[in-house]
Protein backbone atom coordinates (compact mmCIF):
# COMPACT_ATOMS: atom_id res chain seq x y z
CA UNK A 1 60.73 4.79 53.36
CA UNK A 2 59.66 5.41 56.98
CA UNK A 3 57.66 2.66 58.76
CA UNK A 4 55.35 5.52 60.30
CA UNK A 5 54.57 6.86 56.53
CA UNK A 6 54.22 4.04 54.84
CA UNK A 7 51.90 2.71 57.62
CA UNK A 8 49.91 6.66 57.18
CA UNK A 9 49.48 5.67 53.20
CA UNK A 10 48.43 2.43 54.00
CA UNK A 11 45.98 3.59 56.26
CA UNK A 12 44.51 6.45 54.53
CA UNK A 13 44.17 3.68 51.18
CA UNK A 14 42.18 1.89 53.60
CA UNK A 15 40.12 4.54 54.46
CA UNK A 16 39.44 5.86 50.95
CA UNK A 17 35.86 4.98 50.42
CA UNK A 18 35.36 6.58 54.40
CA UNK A 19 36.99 9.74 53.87
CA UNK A 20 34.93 10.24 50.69
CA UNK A 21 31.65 9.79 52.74
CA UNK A 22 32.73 11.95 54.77
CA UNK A 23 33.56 14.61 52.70
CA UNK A 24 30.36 14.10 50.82
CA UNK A 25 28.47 14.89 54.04
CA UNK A 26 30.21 18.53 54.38
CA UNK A 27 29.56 19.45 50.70
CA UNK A 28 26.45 21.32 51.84
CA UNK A 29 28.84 23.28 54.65
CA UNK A 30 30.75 24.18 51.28
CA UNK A 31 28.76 25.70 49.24
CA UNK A 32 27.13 28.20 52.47
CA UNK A 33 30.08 29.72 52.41
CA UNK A 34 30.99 28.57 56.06
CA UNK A 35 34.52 27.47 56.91
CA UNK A 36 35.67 23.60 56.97
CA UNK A 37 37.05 21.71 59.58
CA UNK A 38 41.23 21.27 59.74
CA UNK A 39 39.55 17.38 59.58
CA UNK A 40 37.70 17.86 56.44
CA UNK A 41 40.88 19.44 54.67
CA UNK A 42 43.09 16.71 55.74
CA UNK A 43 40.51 13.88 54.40
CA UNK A 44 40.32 15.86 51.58
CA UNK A 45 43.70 15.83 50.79
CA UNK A 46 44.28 12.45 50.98
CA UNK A 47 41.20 11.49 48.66
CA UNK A 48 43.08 13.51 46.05
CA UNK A 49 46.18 12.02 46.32
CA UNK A 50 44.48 7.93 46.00
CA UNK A 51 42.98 10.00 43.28
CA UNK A 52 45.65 11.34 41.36
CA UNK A 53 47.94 7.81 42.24
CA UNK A 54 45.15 6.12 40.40
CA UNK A 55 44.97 8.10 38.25
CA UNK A 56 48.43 7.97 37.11
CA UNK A 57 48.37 4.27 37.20
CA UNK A 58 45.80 3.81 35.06
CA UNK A 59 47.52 5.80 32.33
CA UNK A 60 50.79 4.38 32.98
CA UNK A 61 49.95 0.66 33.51
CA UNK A 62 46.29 -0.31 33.98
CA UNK A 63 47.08 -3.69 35.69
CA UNK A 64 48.84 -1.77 38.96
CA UNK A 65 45.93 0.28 39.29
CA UNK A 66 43.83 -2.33 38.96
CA UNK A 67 45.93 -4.08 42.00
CA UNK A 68 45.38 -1.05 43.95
CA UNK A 69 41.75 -0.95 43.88
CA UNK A 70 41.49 -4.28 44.40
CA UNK A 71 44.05 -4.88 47.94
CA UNK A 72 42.64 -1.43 49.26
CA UNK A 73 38.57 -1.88 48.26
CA UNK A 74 38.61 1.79 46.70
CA UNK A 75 35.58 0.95 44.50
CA UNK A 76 33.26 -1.06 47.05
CA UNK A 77 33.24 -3.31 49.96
CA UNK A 78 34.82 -6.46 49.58
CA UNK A 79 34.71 -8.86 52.54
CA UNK A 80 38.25 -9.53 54.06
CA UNK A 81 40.69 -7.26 55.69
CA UNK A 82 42.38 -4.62 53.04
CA UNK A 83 45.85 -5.32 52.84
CA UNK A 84 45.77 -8.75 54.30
CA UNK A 85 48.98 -11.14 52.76
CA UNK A 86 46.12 -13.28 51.91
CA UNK A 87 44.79 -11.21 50.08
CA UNK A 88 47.91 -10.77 48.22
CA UNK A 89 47.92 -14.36 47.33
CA UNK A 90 44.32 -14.39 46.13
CA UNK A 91 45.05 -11.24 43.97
CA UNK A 92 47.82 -13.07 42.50
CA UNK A 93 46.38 -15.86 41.04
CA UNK A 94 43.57 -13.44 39.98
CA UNK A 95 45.91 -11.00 37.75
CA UNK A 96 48.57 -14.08 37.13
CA UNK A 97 51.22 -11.94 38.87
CA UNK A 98 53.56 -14.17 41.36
CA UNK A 99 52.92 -12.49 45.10
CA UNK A 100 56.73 -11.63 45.16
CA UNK A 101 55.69 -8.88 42.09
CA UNK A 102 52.93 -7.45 43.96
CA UNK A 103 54.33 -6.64 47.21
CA UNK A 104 56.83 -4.69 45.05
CA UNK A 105 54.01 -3.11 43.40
CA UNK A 106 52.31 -2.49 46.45
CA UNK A 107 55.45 -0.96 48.04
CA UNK A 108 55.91 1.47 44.47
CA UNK A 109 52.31 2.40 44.88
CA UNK A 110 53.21 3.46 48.60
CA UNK A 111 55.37 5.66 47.74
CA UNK A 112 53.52 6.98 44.96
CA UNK A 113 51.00 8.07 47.52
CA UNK A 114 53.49 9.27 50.08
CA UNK A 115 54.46 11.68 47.45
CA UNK A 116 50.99 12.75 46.87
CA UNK A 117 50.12 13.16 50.25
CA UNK A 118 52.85 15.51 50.32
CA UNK A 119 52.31 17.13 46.80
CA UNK A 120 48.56 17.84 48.54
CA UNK A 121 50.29 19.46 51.91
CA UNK A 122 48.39 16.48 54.32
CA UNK A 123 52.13 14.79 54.99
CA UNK A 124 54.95 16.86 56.29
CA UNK A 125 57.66 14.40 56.29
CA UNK A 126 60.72 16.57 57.58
């Protein structure tokens, strides 16, 4: 996987709960009928995809999606950096997973969303 889209998933899981406020604030602009910004579509997009990844990893295995809501804060603020390798190692003995596991699972769940992103037309990777 490509540093630059791996480091575009990561940052858009960061930015989850943001883009949703955001896209909360132009639901009014939505239902008038007036047109959306190239911004709004792009946010949009990438909501769906954490979306539909967590989605899919609750279904498929509850403890990854679990993980994922916890290292990227997608349900509420949590103080620390997302992401942060100590984080990692708290999450770890949290979930009884060795670190080694969840930086693979973190890396699947990348890709998951790169795939997403793309599925949703915000990530044009060629």
């Amino acid at each position: 996987m490509q540093l630059e889209l791996r480091h575009a998933a990561e940052q858009n899981a960061k930015r989850y709960r943001e883009n949703l406020s955001y896209l909360r604030g132009y639901e009014a602009a939505a239902t008038a009928g007036r047109p959306l910004p190239a911004k709004y579509v792009e946010k949009a997009g990438w909501v769906w995809a954490v979306e539909r990844v967590r989605a899919d990893l609750k279904a498929k295995d509850p403890e990854k999606e679990r993980f994922f809501a916890r290292l990227y804060h997608l349900d509420g603020p949590c103080p620390g950096t997302p992401g942060r390798g100590c984080e990692i190692t708290k999450l770890s003995l949290e979930l009884c997973v060795t670190p080694s596991t969840l930086y693979k699972w973190r890396e699947l769940i990348l890709a998951d969303l790169l795939m997403a992103a793309v599925q949703a037309g915000v990530l044009r990777p060629f």
